[in-house]
PDB file of N, CA and C in Angstrom:
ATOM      1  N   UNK A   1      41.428 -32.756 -13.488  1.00  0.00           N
ATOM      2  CA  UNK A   1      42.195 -32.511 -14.690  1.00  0.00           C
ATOM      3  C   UNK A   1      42.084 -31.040 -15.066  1.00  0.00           C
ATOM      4  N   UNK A   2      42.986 -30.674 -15.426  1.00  0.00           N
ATOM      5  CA  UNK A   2      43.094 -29.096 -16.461  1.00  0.00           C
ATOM      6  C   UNK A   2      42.385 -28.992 -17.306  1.00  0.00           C
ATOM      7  N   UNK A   3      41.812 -27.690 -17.686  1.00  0.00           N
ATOM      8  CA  UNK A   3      41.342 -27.551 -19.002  1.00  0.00           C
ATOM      9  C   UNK A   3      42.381 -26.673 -19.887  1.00  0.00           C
ATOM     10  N   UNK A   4      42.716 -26.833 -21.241  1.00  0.00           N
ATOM     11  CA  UNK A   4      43.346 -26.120 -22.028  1.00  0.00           C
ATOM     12  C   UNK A   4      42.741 -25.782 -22.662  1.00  0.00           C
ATOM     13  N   UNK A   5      42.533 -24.471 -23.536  1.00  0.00           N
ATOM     14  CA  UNK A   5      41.708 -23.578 -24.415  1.00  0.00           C
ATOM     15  C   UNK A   5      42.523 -23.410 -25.932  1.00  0.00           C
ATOM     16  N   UNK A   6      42.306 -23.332 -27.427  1.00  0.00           N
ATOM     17  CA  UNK A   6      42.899 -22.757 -28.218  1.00  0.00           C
ATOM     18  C   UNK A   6      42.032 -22.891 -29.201  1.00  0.00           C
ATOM     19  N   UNK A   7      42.193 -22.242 -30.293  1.00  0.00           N
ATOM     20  CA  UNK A   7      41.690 -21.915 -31.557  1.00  0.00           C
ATOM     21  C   UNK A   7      41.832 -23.205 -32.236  1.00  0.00           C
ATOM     22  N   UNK A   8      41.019 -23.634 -32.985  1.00  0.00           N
ATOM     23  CA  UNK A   8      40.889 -25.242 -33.766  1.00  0.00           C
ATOM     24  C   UNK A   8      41.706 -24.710 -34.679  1.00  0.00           C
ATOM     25  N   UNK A   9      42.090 -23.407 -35.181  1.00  0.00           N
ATOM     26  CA  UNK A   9      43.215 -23.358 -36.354  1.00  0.00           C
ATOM     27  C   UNK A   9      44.077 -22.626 -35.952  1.00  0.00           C
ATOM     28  N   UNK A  10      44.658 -22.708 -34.972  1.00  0.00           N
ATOM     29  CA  UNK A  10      46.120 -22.908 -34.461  1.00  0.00           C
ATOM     30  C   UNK A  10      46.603 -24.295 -34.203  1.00  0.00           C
ATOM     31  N   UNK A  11      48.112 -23.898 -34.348  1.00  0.00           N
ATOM     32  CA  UNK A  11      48.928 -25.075 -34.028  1.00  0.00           C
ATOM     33  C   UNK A  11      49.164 -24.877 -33.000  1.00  0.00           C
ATOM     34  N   UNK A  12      49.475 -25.253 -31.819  1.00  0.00           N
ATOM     35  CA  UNK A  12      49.856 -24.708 -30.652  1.00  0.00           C
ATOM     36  C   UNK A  12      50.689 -25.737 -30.036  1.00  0.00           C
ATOM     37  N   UNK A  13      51.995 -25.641 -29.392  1.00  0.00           N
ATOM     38  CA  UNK A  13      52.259 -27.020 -28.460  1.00  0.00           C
ATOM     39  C   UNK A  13      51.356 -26.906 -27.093  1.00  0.00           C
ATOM     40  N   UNK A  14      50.669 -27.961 -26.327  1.00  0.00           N
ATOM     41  CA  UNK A  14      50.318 -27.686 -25.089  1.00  0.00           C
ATOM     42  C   UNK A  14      51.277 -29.292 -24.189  1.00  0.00           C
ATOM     43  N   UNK A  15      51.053 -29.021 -23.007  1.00  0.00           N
ATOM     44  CA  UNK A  15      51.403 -30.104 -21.874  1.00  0.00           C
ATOM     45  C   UNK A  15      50.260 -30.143 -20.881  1.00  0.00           C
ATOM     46  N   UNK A  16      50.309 -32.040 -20.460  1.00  0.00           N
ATOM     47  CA  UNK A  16      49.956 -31.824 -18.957  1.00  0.00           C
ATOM     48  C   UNK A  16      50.975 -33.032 -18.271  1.00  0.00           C
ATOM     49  N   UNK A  17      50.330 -32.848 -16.983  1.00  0.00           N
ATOM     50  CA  UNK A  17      51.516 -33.540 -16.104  1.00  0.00           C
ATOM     51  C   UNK A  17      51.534 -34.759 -15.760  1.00  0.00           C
ATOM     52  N   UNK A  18      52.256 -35.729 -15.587  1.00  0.00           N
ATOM     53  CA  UNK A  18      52.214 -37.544 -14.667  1.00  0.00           C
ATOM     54  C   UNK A  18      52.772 -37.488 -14.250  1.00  0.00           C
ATOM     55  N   UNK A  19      52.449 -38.454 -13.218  1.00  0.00           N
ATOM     56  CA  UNK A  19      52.872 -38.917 -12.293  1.00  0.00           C
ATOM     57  C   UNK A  19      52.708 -40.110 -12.233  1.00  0.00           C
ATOM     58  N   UNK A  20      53.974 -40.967 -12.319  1.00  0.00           N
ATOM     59  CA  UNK A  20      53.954 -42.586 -12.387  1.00  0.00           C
ATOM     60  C   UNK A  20      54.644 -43.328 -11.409  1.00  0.00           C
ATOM     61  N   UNK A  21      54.403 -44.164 -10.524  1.00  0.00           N
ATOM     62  CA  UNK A  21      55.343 -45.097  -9.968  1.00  0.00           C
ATOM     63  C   UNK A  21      55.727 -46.667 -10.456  1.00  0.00           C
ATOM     64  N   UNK A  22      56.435 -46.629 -10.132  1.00  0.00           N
ATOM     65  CA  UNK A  22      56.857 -48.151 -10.443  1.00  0.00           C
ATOM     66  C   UNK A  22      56.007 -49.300  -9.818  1.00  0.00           C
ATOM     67  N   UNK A  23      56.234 -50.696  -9.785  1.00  0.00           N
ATOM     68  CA  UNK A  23      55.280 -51.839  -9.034  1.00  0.00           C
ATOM     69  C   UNK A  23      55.759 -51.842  -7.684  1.00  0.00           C
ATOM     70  N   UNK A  24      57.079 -50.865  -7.217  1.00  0.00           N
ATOM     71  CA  UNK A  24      57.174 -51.158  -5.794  1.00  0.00           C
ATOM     72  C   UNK A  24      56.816 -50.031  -4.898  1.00  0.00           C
ATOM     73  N   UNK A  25      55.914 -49.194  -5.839  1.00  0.00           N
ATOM     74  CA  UNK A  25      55.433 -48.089  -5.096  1.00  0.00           C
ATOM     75  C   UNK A  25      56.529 -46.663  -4.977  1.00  0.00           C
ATOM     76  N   UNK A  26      57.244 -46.702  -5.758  1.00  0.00           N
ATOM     77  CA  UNK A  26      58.182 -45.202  -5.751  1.00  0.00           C
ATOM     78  C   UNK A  26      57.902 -44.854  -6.784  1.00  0.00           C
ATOM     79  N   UNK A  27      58.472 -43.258  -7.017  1.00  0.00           N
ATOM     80  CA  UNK A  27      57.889 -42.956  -8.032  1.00  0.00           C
ATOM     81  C   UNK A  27      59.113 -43.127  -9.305  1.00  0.00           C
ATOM     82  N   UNK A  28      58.718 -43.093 -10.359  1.00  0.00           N
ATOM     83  CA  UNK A  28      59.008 -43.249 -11.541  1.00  0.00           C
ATOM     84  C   UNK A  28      59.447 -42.044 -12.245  1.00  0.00           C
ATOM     85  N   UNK A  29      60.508 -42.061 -13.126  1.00  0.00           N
ATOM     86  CA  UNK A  29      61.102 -40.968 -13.979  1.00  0.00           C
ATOM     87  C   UNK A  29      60.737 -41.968 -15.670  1.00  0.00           C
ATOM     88  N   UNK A  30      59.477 -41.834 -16.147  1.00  0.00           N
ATOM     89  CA  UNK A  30      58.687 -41.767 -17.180  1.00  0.00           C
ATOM     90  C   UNK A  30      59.380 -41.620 -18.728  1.00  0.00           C
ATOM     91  N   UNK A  31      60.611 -40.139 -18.709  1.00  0.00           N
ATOM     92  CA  UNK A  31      61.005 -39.631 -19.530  1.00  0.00           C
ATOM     93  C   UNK A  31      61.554 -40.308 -20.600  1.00  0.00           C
ATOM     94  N   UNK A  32      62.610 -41.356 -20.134  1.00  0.00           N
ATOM     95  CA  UNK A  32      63.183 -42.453 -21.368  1.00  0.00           C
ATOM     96  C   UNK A  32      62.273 -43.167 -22.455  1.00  0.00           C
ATOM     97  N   UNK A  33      60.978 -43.142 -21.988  1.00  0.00           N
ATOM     98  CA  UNK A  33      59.770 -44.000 -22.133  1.00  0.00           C
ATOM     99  C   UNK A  33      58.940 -43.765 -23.710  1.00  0.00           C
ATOM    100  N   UNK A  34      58.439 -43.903 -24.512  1.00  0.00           N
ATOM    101  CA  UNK A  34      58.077 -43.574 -25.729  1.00  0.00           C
ATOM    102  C   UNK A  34      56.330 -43.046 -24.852  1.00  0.00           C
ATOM    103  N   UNK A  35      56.098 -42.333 -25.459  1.00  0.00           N
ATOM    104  CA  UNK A  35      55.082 -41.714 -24.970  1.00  0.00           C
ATOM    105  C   UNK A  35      54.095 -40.651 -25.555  1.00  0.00           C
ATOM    106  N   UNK A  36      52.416 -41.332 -25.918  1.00  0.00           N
ATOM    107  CA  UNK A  36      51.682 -40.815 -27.064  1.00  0.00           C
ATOM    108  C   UNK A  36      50.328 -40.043 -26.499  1.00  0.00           C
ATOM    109  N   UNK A  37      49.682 -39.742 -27.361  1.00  0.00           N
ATOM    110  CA  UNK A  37      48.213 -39.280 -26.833  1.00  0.00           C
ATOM    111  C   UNK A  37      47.419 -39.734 -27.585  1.00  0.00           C
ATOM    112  N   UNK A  38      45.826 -39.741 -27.143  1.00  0.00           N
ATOM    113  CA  UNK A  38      44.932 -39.650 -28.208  1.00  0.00           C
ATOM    114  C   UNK A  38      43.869 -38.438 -27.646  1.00  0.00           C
ATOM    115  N   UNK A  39      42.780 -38.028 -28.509  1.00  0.00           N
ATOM    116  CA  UNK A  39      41.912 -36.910 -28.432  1.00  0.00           C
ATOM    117  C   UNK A  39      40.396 -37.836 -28.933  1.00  0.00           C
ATOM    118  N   UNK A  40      39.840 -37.896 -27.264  1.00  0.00           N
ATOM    119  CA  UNK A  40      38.668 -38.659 -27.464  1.00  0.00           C
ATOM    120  C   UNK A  40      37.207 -36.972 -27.344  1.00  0.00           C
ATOM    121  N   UNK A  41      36.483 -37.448 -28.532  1.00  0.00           N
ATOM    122  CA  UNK A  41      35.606 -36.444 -28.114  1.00  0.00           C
ATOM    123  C   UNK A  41      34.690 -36.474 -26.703  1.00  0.00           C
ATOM    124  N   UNK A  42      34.414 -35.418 -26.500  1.00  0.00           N
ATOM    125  CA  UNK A  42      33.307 -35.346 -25.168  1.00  0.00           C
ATOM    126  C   UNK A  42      32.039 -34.977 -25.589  1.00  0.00           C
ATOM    127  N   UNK A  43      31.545 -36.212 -25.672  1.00  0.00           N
ATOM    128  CA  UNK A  43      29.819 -36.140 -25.779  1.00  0.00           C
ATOM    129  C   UNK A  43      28.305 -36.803 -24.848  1.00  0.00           C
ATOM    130  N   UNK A  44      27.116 -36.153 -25.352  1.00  0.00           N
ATOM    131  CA  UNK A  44      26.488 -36.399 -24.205  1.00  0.00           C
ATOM    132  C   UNK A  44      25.334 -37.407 -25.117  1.00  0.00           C
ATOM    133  N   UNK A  45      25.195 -38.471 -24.772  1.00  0.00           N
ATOM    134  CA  UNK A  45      25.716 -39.327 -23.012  1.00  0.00           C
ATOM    135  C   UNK A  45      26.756 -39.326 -23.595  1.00  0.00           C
ATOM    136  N   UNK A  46      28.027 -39.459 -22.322  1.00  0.00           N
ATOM    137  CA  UNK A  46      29.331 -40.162 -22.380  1.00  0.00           C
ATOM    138  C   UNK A  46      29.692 -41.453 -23.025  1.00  0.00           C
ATOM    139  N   UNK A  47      30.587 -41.449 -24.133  1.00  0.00           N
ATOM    140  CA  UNK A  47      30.924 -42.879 -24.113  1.00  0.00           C
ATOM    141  C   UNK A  47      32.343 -42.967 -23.651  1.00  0.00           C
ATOM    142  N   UNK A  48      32.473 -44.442 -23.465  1.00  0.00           N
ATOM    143  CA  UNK A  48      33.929 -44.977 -22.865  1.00  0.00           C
ATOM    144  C   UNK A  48      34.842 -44.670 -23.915  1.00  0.00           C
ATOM    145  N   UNK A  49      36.027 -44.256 -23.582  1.00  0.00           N
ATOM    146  CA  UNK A  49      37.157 -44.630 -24.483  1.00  0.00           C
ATOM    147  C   UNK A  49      37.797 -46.058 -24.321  1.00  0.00           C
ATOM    148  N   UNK A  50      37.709 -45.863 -25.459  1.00  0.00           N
ATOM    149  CA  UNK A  50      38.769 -47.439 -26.035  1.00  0.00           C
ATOM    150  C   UNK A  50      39.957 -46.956 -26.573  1.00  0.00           C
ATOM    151  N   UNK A  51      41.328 -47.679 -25.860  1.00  0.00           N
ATOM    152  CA  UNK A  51      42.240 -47.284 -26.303  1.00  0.00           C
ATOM    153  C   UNK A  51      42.711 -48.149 -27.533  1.00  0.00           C
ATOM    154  N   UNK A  52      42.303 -49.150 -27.827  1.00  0.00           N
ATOM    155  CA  UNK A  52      42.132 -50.197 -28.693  1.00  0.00           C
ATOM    156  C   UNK A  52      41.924 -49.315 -30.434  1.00  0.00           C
ATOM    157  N   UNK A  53      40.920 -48.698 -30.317  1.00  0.00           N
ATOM    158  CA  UNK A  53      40.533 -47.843 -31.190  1.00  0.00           C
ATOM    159  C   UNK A  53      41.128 -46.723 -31.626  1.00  0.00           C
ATOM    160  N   UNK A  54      41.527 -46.129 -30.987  1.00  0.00           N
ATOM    161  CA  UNK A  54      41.954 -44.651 -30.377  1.00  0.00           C
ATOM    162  C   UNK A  54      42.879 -44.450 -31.583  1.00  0.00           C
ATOM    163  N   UNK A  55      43.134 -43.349 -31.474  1.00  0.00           N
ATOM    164  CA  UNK A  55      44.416 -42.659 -32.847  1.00  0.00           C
ATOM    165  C   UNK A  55      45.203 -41.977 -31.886  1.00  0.00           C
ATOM    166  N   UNK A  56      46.150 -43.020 -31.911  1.00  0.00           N
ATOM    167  CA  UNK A  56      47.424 -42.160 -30.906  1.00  0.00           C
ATOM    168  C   UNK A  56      48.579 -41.457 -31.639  1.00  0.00           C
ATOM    169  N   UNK A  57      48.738 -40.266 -31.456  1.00  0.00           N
ATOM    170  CA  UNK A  57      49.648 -39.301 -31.842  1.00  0.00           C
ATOM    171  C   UNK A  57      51.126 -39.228 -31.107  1.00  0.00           C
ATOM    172  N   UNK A  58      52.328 -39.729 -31.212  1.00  0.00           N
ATOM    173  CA  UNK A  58      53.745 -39.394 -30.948  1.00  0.00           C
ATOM    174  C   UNK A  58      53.318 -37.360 -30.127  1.00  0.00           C
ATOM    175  N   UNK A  59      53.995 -38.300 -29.005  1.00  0.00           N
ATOM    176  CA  UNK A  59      54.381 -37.049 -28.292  1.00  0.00           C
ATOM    177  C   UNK A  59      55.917 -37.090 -27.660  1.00  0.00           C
ATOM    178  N   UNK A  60      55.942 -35.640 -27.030  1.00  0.00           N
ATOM    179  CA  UNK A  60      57.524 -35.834 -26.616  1.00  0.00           C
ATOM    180  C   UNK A  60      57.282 -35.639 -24.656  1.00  0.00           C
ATOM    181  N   UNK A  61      58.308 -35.699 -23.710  1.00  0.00           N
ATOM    182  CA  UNK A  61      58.879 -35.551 -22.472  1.00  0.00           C
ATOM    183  C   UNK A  61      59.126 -34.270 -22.462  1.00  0.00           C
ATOM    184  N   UNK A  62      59.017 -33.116 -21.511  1.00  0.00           N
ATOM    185  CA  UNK A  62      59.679 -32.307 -20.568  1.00  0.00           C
ATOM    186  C   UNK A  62      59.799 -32.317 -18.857  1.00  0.00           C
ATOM    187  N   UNK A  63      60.983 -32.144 -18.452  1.00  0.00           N
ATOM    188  CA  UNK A  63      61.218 -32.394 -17.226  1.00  0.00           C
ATOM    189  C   UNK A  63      61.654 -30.799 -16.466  1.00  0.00           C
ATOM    190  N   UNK A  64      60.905 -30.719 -15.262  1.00  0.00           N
ATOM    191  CA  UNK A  64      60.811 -29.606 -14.787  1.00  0.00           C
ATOM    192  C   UNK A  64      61.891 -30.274 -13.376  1.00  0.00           C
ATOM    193  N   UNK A  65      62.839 -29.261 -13.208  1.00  0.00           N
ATOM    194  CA  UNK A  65      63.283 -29.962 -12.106  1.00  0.00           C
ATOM    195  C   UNK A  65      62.583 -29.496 -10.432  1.00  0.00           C
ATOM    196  N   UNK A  66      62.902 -30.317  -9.708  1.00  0.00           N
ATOM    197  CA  UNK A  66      62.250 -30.234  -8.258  1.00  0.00           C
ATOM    198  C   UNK A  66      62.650 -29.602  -7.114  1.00  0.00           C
ATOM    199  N   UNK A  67      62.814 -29.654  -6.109  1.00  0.00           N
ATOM    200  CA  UNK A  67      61.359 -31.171  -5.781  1.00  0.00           C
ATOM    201  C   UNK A  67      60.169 -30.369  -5.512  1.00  0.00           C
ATOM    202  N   UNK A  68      59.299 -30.996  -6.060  1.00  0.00           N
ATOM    203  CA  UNK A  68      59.479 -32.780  -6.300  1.00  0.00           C
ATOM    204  C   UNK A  68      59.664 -32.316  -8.344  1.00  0.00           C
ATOM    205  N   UNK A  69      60.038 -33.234  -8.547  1.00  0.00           N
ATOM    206  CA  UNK A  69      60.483 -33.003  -9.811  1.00  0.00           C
ATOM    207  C   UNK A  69      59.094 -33.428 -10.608  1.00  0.00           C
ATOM    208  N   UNK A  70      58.761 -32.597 -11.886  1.00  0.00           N
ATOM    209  CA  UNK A  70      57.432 -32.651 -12.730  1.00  0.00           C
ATOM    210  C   UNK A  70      58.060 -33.143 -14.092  1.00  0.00           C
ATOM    211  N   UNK A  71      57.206 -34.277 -14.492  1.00  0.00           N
ATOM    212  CA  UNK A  71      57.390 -34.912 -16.142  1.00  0.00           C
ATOM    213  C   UNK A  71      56.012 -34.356 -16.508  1.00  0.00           C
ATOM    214  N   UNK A  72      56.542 -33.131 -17.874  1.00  0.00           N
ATOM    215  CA  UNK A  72      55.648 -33.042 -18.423  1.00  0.00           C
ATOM    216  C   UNK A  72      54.967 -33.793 -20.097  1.00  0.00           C
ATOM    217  N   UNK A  73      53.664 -34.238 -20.398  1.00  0.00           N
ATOM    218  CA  UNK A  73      53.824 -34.838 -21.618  1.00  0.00           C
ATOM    219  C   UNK A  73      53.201 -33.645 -22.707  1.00  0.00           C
ATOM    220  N   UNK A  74      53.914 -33.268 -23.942  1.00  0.00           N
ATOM    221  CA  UNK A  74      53.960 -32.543 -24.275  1.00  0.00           C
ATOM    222  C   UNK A  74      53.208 -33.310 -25.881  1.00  0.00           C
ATOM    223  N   UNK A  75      52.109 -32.430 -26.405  1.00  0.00           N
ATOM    224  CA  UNK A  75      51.202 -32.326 -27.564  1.00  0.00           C
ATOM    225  C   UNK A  75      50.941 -31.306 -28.050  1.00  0.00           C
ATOM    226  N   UNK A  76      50.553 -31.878 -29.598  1.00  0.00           N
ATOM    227  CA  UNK A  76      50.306 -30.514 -30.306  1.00  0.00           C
ATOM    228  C   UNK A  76      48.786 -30.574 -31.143  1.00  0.00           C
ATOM    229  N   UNK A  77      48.329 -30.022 -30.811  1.00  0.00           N
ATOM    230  CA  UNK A  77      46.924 -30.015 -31.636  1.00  0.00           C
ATOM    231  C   UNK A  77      46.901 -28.994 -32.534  1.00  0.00           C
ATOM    232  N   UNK A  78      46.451 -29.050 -33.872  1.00  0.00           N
ATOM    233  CA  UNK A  78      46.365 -27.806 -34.875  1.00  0.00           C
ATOM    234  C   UNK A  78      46.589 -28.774 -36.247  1.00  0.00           C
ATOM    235  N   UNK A  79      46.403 -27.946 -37.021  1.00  0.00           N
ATOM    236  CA  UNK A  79      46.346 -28.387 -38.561  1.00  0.00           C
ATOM    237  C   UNK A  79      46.939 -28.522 -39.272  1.00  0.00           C
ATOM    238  N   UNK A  80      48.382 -27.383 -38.143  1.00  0.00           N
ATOM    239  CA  UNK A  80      49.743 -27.422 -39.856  1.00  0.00           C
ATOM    240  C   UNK A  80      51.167 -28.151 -38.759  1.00  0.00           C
ATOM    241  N   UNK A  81      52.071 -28.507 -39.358  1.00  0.00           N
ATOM    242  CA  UNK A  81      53.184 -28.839 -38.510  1.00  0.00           C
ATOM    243  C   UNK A  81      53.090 -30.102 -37.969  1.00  0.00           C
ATOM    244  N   UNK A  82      52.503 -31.235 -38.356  1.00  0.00           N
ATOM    245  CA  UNK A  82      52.551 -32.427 -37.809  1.00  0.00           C
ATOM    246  C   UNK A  82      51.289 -32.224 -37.035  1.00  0.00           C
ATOM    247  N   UNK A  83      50.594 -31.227 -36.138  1.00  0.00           N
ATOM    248  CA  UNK A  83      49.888 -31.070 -35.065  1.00  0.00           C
ATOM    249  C   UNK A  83      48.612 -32.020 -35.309  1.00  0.00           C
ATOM    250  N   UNK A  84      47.739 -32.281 -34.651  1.00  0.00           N
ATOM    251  CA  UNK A  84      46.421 -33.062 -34.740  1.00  0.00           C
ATOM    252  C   UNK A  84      45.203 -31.981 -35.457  1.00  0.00           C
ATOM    253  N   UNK A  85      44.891 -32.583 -36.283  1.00  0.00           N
ATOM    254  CA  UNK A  85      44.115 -31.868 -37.327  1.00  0.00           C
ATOM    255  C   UNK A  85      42.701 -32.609 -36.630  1.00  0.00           C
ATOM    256  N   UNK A  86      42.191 -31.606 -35.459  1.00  0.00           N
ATOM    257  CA  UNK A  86      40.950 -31.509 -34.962  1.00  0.00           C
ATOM    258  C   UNK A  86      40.011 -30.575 -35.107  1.00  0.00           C
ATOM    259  N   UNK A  87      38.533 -31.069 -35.202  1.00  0.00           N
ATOM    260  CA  UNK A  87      37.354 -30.130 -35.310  1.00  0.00           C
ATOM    261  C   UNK A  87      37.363 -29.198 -34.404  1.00  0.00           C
ATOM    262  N   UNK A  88      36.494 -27.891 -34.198  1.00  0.00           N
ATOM    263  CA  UNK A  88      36.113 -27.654 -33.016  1.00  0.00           C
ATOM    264  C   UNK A  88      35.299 -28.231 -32.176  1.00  0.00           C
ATOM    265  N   UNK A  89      35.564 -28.182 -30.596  1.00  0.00           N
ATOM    266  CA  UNK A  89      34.827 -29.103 -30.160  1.00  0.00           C
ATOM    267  C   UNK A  89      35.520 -29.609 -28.269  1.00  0.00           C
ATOM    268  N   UNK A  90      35.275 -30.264 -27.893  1.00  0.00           N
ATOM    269  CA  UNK A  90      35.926 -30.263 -26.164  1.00  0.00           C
ATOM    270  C   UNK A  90      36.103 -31.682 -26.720  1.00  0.00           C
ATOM    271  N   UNK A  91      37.157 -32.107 -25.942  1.00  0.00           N
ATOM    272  CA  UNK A  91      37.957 -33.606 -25.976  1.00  0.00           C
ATOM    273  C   UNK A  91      38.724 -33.643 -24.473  1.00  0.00           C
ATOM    274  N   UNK A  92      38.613 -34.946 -24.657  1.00  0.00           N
ATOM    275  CA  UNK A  92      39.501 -35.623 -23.543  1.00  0.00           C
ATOM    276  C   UNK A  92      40.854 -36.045 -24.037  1.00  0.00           C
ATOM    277  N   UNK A  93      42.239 -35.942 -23.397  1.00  0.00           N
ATOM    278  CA  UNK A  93      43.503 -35.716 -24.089  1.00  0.00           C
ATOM    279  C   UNK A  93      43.988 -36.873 -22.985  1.00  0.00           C
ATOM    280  N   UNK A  94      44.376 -38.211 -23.586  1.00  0.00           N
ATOM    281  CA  UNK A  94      44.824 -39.679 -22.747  1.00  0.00           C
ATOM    282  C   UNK A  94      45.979 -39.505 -22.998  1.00  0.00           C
ATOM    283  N   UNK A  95      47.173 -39.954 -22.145  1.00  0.00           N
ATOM    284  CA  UNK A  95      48.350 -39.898 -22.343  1.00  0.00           C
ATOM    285  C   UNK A  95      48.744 -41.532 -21.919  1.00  0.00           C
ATOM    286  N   UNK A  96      49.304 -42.326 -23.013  1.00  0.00           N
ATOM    287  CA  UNK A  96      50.177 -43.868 -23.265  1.00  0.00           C
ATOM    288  C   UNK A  96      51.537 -43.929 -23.136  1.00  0.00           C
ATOM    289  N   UNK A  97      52.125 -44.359 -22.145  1.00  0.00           N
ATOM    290  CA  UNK A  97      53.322 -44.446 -21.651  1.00  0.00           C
ATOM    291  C   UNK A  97      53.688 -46.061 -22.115  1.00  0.00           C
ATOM    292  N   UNK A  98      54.454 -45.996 -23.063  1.00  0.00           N
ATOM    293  CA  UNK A  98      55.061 -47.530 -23.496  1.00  0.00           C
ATOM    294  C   UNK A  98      56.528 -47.963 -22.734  1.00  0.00           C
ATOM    295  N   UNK A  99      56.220 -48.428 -21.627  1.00  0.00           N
ATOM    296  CA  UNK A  99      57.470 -48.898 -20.955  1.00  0.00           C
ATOM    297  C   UNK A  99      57.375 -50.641 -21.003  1.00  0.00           C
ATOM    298  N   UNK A 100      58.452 -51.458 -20.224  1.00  0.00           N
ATOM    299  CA  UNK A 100      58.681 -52.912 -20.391  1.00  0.00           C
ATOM    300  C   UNK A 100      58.629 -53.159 -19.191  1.00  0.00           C
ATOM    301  N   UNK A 101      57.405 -54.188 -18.802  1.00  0.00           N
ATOM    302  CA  UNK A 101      55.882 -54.424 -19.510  1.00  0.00           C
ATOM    303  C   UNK A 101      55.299 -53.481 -19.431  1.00  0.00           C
ATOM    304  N   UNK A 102      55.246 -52.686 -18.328  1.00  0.00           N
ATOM    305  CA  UNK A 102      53.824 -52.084 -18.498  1.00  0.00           C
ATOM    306  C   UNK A 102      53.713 -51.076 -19.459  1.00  0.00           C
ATOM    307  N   UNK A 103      52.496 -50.504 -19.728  1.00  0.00           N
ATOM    308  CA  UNK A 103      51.902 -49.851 -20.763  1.00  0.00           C
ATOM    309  C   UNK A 103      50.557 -49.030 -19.954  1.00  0.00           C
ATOM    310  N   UNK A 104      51.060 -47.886 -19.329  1.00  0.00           N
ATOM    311  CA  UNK A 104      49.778 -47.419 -18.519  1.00  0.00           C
ATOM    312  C   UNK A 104      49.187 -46.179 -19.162  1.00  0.00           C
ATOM    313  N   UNK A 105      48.111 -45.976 -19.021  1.00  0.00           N
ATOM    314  CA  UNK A 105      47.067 -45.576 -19.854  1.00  0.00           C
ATOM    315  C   UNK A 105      46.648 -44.301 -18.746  1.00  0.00           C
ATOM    316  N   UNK A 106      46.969 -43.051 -19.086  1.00  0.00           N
ATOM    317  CA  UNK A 106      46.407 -42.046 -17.854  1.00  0.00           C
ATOM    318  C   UNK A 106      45.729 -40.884 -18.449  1.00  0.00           C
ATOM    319  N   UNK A 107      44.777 -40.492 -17.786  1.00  0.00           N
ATOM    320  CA  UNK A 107      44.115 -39.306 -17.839  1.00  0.00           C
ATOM    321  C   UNK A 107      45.211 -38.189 -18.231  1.00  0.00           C
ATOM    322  N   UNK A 108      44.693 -37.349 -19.201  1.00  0.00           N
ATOM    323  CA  UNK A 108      45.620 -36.034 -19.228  1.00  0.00           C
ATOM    324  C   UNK A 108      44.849 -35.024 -18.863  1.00  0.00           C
ATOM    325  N   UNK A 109      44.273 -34.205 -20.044  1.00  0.00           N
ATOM    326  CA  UNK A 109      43.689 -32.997 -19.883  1.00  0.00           C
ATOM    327  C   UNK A 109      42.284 -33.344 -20.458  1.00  0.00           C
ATOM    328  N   UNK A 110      41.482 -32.011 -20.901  1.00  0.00           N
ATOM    329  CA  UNK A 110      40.637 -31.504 -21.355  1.00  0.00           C
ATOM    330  C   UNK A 110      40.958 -30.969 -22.443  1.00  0.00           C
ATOM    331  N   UNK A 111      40.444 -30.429 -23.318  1.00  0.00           N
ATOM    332  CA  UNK A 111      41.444 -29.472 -24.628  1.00  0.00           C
ATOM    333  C   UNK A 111      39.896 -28.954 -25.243  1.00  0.00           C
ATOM    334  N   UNK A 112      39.648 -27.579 -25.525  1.00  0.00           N
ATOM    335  CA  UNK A 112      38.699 -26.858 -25.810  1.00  0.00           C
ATOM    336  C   UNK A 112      39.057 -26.458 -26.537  1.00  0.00           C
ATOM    337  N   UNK A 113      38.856 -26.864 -28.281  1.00  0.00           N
ATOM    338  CA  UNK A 113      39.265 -26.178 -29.231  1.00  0.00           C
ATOM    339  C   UNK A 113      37.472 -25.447 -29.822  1.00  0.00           C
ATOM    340  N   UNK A 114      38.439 -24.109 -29.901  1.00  0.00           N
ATOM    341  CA  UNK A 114      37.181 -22.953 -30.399  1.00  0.00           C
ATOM    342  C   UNK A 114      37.103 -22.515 -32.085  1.00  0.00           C
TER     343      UNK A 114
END
């Protein structure tokens, strides 16, 4: 995974990337799809995320064209503008893809707010 860097009091938009296939093994165009994040802290020992728990934030789609073509999921962390009003601190950034049925749950980034 990436790490992203920014100031805990900036707003900033950031992205990272998926890659999804469908159940017959091709890949998937994601974009139509409603699609959120959450910001789990990183602490020691590790605990699990629960997405059950989690505070998922509305995010949006960008599509980079190809090939191979890149869906990016796009978040905003910061304090003013809708953005996620986070401490300083390192987090793990999950990205929730709500499609019919599935609902897959993927690793995003890192996010190092200073």
């Amino acid at each position: 995974m990436i790490t992203l860097t920014q100031k805990a009091v900036s707003t900033a938009p950031c992205q990272f990337s998926v890659s999804v296939i469908d159940d017959q093994g091709n890949p998937y165009d994601p974009s139509g799809d409603a699609v959120e994040v959450a910001y789990a802290p990183i602490t020691s020992p590790p605990t699990e995320f629960d997405p059950d728990t989690a505070t998922w934030y509305a995010s949006s789609w960008s599509v980079q064209a190809g090939p191979p073509v890149t869906y990016w999921v796009n978040f905003m962390p910061g304090p003013l503008n809708g953005g996620a009003n986070l401490p300083a601190g390192s987090y793990t950034v999950t990205g929730r893809i709500t499609d019919n049925p599935a609902v897959p749950i993927l690793d995003g980034c890192y996010l190092v707010l200073t």
